[in-house]
PDB file of N, CA and C in Angstrom:
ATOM      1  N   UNK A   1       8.924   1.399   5.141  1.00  0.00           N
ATOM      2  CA  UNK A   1       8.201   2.044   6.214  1.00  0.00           C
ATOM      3  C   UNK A   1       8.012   1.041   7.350  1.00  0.00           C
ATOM      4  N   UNK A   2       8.444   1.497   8.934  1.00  0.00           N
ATOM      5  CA  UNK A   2       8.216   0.739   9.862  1.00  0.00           C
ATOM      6  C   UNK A   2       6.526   1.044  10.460  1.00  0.00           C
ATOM      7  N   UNK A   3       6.284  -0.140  11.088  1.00  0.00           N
ATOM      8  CA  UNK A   3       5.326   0.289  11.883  1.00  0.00           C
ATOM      9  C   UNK A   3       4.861  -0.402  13.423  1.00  0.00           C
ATOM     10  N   UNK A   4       4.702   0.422  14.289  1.00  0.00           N
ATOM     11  CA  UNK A   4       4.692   0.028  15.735  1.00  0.00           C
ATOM     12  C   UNK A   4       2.836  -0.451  15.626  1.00  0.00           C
ATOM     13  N   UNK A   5       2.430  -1.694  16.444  1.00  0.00           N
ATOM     14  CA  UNK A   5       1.318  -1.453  16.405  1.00  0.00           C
ATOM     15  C   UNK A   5       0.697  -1.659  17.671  1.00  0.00           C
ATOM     16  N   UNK A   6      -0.405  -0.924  17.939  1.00  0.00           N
ATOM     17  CA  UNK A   6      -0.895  -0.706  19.202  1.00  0.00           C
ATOM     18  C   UNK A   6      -2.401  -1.650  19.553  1.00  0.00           C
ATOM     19  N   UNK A   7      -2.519  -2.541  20.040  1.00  0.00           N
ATOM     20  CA  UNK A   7      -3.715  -3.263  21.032  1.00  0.00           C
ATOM     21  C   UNK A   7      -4.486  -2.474  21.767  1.00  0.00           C
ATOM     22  N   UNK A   8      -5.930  -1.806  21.658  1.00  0.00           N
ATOM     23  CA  UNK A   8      -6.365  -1.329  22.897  1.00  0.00           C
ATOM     24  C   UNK A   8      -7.800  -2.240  23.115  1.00  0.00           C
ATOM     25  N   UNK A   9      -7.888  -2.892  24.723  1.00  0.00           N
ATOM     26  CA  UNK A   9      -9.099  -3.681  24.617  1.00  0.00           C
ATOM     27  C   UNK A   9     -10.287  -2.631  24.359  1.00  0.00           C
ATOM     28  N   UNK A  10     -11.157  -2.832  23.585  1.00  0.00           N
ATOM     29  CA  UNK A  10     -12.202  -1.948  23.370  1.00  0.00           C
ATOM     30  C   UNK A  10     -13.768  -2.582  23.999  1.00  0.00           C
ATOM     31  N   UNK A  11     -13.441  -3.642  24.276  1.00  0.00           N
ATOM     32  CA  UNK A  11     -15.222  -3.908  24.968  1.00  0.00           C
ATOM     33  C   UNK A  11     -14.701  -5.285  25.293  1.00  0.00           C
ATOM     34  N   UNK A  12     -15.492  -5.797  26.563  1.00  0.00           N
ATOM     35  CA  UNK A  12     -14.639  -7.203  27.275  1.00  0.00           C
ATOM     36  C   UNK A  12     -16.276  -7.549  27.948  1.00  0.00           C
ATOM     37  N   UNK A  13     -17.158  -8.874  27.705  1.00  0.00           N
ATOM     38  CA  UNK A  13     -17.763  -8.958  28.365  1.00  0.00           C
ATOM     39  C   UNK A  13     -17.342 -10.967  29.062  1.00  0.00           C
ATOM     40  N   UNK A  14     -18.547 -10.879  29.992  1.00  0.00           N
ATOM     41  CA  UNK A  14     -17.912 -11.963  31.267  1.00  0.00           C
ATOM     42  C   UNK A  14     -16.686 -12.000  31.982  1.00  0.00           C
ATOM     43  N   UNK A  15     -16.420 -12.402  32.094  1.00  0.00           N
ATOM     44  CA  UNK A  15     -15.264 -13.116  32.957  1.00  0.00           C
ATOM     45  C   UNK A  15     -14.212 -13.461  31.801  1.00  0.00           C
ATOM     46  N   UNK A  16     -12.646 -12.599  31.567  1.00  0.00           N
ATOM     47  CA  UNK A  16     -11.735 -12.915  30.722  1.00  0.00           C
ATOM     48  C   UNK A  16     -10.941 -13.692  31.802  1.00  0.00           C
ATOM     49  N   UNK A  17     -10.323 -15.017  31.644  1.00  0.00           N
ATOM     50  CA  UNK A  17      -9.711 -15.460  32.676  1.00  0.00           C
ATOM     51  C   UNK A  17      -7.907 -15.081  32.655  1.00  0.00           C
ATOM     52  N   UNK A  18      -7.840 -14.110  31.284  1.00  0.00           N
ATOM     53  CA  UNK A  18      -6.490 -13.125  31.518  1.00  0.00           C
ATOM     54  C   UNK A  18      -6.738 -12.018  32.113  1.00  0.00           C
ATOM     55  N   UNK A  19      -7.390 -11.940  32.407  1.00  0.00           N
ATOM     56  CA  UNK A  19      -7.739 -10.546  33.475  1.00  0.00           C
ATOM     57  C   UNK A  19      -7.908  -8.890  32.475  1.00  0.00           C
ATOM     58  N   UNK A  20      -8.244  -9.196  31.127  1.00  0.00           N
ATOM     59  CA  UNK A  20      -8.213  -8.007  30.255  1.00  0.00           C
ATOM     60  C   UNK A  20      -9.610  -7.329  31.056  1.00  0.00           C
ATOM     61  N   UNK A  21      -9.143  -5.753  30.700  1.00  0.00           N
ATOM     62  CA  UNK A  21     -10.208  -5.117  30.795  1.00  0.00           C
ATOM     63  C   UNK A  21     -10.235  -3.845  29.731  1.00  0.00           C
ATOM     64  N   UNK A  22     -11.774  -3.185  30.004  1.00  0.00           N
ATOM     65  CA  UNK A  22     -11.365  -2.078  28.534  1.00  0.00           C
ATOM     66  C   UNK A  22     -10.170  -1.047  28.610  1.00  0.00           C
ATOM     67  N   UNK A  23      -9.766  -0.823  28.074  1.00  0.00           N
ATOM     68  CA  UNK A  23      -8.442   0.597  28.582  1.00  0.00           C
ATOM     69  C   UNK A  23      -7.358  -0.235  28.199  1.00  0.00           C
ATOM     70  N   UNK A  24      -7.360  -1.336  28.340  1.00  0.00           N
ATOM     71  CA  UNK A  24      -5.885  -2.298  28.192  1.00  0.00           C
ATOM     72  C   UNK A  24      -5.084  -2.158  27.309  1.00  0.00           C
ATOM     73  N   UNK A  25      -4.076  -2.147  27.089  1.00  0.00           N
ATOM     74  CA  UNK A  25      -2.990  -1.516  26.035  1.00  0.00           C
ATOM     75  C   UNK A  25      -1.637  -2.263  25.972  1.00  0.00           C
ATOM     76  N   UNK A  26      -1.342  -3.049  24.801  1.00  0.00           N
ATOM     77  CA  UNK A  26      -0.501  -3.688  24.240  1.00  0.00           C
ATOM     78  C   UNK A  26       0.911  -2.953  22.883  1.00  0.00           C
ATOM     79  N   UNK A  27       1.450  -2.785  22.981  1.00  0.00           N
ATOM     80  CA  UNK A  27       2.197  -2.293  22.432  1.00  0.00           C
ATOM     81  C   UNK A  27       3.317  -3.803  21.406  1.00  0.00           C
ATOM     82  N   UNK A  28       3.543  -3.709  19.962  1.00  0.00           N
ATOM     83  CA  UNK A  28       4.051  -4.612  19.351  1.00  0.00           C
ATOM     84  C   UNK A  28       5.278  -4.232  17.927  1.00  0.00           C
ATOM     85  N   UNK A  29       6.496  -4.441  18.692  1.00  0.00           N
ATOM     86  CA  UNK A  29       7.013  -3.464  18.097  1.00  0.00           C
ATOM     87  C   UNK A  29       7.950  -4.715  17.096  1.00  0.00           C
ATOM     88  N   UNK A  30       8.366  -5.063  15.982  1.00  0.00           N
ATOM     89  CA  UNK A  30       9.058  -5.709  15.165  1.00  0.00           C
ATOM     90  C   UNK A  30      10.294  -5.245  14.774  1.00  0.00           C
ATOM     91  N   UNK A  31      10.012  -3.870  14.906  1.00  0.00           N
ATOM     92  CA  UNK A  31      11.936  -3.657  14.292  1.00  0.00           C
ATOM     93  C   UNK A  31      13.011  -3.880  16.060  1.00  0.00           C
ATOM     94  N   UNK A  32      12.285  -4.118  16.744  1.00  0.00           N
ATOM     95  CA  UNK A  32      13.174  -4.509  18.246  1.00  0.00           C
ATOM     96  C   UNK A  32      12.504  -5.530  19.426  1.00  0.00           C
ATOM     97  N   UNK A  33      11.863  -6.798  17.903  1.00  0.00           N
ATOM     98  CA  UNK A  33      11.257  -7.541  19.076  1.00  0.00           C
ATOM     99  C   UNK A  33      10.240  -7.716  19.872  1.00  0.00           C
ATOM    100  N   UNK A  34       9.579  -6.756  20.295  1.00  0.00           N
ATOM    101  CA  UNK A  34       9.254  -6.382  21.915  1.00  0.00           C
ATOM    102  C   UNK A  34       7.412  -6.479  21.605  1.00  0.00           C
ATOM    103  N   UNK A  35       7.173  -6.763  23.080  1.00  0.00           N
ATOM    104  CA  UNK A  35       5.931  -6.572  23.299  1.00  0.00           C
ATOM    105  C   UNK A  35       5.932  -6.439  24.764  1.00  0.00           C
ATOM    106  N   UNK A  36       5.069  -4.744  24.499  1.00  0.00           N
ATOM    107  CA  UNK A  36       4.882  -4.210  26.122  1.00  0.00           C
ATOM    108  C   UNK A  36       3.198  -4.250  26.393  1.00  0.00           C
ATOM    109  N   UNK A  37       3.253  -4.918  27.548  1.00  0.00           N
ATOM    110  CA  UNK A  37       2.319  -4.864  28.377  1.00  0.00           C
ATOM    111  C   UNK A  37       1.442  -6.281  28.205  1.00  0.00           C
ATOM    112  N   UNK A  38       0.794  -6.829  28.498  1.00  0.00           N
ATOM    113  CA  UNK A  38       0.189  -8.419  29.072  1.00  0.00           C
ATOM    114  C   UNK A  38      -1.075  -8.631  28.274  1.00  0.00           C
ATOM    115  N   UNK A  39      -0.806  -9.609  27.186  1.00  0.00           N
ATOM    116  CA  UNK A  39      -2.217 -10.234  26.233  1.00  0.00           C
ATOM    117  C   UNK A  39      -2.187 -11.762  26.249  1.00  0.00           C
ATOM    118  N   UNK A  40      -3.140 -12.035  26.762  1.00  0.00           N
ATOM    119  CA  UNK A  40      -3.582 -13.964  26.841  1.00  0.00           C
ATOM    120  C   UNK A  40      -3.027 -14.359  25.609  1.00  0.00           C
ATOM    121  N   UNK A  41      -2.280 -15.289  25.731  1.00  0.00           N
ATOM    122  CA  UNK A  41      -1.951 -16.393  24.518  1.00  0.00           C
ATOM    123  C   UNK A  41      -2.530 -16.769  23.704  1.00  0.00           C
ATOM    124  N   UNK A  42      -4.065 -16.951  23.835  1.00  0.00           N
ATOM    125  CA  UNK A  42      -4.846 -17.572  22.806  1.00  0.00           C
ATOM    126  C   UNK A  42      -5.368 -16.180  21.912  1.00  0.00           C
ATOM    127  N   UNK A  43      -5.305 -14.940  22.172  1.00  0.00           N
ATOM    128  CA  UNK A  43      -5.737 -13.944  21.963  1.00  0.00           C
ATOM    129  C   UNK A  43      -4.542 -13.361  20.888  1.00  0.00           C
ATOM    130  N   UNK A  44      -3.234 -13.510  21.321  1.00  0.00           N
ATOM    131  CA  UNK A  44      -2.278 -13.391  20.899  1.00  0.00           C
ATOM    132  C   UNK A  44      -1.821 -14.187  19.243  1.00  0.00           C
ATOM    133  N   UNK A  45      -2.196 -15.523  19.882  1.00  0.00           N
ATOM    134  CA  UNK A  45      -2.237 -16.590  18.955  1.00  0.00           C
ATOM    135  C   UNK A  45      -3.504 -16.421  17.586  1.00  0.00           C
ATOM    136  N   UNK A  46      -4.429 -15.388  18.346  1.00  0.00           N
ATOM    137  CA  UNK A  46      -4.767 -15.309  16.879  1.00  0.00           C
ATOM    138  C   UNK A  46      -5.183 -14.070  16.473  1.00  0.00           C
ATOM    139  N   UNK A  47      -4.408 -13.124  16.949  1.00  0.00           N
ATOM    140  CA  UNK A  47      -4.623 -11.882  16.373  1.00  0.00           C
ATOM    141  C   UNK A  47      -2.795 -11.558  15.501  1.00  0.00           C
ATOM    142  N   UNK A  48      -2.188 -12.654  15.761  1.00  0.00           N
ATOM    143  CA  UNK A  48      -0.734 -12.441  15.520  1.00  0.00           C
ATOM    144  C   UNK A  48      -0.839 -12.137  13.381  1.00  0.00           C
ATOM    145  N   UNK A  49      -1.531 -12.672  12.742  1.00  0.00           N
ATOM    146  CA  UNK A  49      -1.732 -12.404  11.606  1.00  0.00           C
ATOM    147  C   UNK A  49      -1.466 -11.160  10.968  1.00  0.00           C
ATOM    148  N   UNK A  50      -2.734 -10.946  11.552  1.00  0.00           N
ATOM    149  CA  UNK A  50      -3.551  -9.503  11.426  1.00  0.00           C
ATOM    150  C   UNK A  50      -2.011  -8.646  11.778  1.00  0.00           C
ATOM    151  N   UNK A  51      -1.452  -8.581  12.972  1.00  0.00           N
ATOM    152  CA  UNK A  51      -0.649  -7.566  13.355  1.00  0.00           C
ATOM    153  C   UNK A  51       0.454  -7.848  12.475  1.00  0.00           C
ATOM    154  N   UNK A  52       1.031  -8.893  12.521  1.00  0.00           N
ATOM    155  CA  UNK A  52       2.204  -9.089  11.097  1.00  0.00           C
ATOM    156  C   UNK A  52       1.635  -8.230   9.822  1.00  0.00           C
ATOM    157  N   UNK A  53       0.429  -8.408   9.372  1.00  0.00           N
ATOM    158  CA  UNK A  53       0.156  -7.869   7.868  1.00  0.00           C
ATOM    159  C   UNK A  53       0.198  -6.501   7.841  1.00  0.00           C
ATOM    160  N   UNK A  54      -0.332  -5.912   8.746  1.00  0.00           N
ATOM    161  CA  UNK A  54      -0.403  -4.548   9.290  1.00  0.00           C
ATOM    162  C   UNK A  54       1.108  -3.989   9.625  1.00  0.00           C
ATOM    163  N   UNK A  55       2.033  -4.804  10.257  1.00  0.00           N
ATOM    164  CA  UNK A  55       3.106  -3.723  10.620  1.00  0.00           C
ATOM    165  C   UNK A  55       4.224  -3.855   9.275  1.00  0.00           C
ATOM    166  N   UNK A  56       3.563  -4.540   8.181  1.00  0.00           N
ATOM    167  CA  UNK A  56       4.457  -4.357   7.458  1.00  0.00           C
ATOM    168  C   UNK A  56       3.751  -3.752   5.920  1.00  0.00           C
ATOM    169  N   UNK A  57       2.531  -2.749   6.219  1.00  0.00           N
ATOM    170  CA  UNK A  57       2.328  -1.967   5.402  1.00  0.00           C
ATOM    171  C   UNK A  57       0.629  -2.271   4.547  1.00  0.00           C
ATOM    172  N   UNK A  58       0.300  -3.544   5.412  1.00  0.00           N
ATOM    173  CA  UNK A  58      -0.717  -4.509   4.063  1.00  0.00           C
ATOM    174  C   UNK A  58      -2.003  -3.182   4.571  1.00  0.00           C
ATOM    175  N   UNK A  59      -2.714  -3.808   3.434  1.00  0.00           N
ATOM    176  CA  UNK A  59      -3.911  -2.852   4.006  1.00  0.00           C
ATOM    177  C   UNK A  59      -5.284  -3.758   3.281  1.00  0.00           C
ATOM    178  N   UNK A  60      -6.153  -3.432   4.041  1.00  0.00           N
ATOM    179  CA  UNK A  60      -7.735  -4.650   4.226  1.00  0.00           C
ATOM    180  C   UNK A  60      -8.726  -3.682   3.516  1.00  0.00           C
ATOM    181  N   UNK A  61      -8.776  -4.060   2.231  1.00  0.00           N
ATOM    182  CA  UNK A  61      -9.768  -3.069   1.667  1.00  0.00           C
ATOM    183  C   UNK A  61     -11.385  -3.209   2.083  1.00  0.00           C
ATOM    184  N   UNK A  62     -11.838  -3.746   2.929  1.00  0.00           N
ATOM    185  CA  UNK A  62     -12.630  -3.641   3.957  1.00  0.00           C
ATOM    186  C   UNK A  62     -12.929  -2.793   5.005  1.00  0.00           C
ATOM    187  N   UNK A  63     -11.937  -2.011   5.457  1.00  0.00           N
ATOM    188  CA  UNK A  63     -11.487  -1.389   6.460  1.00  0.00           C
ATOM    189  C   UNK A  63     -11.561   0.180   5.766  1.00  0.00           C
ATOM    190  N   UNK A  64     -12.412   0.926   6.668  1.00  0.00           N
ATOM    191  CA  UNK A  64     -12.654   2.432   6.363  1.00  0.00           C
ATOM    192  C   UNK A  64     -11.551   3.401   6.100  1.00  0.00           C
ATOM    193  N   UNK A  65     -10.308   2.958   7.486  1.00  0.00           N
ATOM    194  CA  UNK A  65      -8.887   3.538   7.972  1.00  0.00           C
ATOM    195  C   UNK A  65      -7.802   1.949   7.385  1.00  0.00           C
ATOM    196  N   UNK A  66      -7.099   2.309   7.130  1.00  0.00           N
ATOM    197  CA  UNK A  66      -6.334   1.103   6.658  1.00  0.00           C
ATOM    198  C   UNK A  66      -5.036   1.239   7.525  1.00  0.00           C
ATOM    199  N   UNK A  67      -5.410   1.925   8.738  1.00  0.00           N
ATOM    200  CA  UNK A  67      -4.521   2.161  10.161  1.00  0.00           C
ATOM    201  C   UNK A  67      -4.992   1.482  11.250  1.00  0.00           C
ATOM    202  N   UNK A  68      -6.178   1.338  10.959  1.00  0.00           N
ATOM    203  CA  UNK A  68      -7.282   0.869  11.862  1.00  0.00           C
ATOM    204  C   UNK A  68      -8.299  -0.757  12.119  1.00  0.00           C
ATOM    205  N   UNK A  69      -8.549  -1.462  12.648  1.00  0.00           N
ATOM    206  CA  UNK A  69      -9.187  -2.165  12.549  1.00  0.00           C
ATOM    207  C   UNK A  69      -9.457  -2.930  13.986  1.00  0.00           C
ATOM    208  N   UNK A  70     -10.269  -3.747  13.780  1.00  0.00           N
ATOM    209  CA  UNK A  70     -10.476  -4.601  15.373  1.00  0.00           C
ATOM    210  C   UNK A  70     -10.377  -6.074  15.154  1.00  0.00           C
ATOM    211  N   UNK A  71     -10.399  -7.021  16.159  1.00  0.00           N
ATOM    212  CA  UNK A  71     -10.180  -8.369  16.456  1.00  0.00           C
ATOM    213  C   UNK A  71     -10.799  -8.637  17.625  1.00  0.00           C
ATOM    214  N   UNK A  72     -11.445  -9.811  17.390  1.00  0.00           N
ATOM    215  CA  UNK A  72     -12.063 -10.186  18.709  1.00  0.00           C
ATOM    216  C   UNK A  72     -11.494 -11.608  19.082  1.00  0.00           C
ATOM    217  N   UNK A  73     -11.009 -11.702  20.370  1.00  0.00           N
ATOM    218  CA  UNK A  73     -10.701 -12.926  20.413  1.00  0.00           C
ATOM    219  C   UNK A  73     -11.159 -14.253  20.749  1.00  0.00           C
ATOM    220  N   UNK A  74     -10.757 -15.688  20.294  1.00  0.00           N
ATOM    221  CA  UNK A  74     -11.463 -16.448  20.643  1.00  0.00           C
ATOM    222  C   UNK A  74     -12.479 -17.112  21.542  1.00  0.00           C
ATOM    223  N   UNK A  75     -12.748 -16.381  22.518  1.00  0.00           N
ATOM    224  CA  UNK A  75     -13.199 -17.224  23.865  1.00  0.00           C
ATOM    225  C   UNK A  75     -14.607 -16.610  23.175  1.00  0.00           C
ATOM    226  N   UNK A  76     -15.539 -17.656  22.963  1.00  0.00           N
ATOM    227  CA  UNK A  76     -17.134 -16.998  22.550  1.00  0.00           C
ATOM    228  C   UNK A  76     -18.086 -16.465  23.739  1.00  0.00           C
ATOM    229  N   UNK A  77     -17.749 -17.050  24.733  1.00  0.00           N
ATOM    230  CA  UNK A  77     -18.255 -16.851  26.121  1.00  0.00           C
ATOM    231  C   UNK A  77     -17.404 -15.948  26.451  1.00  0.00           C
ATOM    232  N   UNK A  78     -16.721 -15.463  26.634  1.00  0.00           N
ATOM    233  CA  UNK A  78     -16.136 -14.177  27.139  1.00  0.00           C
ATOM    234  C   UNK A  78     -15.410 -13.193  26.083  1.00  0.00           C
ATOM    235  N   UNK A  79     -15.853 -12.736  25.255  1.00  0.00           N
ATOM    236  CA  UNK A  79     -15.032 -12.293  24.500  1.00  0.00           C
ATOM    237  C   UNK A  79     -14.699 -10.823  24.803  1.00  0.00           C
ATOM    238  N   UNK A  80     -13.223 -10.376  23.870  1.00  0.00           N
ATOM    239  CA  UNK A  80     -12.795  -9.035  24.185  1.00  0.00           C
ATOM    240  C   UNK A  80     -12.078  -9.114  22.751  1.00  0.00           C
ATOM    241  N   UNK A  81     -12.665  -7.898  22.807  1.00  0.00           N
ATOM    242  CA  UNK A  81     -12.244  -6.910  21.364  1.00  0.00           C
ATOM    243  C   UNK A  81     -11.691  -5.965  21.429  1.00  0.00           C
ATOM    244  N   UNK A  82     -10.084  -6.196  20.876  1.00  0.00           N
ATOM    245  CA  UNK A  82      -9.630  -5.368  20.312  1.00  0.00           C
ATOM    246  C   UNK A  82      -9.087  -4.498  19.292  1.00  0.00           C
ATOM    247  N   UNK A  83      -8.979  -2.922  19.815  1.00  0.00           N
ATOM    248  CA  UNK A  83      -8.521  -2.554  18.495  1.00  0.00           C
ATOM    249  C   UNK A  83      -7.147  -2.425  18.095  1.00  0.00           C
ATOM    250  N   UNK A  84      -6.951  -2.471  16.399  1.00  0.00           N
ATOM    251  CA  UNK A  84      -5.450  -2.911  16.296  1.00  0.00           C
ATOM    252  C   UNK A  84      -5.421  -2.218  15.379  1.00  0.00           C
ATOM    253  N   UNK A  85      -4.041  -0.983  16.023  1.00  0.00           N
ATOM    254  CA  UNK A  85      -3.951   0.439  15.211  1.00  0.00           C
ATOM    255  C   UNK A  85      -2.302   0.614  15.239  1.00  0.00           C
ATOM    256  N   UNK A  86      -2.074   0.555  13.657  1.00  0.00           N
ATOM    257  CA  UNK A  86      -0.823   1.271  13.330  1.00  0.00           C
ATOM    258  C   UNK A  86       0.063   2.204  13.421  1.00  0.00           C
ATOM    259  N   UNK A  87       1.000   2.361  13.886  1.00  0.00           N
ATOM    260  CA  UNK A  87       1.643   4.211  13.767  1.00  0.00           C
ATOM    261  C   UNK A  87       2.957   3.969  13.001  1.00  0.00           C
ATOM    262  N   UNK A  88       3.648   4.687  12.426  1.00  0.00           N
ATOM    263  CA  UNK A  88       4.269   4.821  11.622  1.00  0.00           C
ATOM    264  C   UNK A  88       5.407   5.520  12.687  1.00  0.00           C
ATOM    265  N   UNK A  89       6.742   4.588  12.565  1.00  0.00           N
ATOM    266  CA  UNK A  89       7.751   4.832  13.365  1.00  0.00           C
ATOM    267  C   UNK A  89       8.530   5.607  13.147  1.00  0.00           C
ATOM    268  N   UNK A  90       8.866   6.719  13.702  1.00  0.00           N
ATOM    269  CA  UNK A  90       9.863   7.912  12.622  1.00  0.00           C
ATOM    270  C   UNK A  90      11.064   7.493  13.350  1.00  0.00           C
ATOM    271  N   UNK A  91      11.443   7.712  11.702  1.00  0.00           N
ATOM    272  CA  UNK A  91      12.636   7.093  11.535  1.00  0.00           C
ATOM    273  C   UNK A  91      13.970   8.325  11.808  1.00  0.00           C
ATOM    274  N   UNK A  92      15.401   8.007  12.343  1.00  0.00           N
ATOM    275  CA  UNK A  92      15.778   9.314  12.812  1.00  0.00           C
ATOM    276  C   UNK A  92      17.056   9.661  10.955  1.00  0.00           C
TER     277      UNK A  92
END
């Protein structure tokens, strides 16, 4: 089973000096590489885990939806949280 996974910033307070805001939307696709649309490096750098374990099926028995979950990223003074949600790529 493939899976595409989707970034949406869900709450951003201070000053992000990547310019995230809420609505923001990242797209992370592994079976072609790709990542659409603009996430800070350090944000990237450590939510990259999480999205590896997730697009290849893992699931966080913590987690209510095991499609579902959030990440907040490092900056403690400005932080932004996002959510990091699975979809299941149909296959042709």
């Amino acid at each position: 089973m493939s899976y595409v996974i989707k970034l949406k910033v869900i709450k951003q307070e201070g000053h992000c000096a990547s310019g995230h805001k809420v609505g923001d939307e990242i797209e992370i696709n592994y079976n072609d590489n790709s990542i659409k649309g603009k996430i800070c490096l350090h944000a990237l750098y450590s939510i990259l885990p999480k999205v590896f374990a997730m697009a290849y099926g893992s699931e966080f028995p913590w987690l209510e939806n095991a499609d579902v979950s959030t990440h907040a990223c490092p900056d403690y003074k400005n932080p932004v949280v996002f959510e990091v949600r699975r979809e299941k790529i149909k296959e042709n």
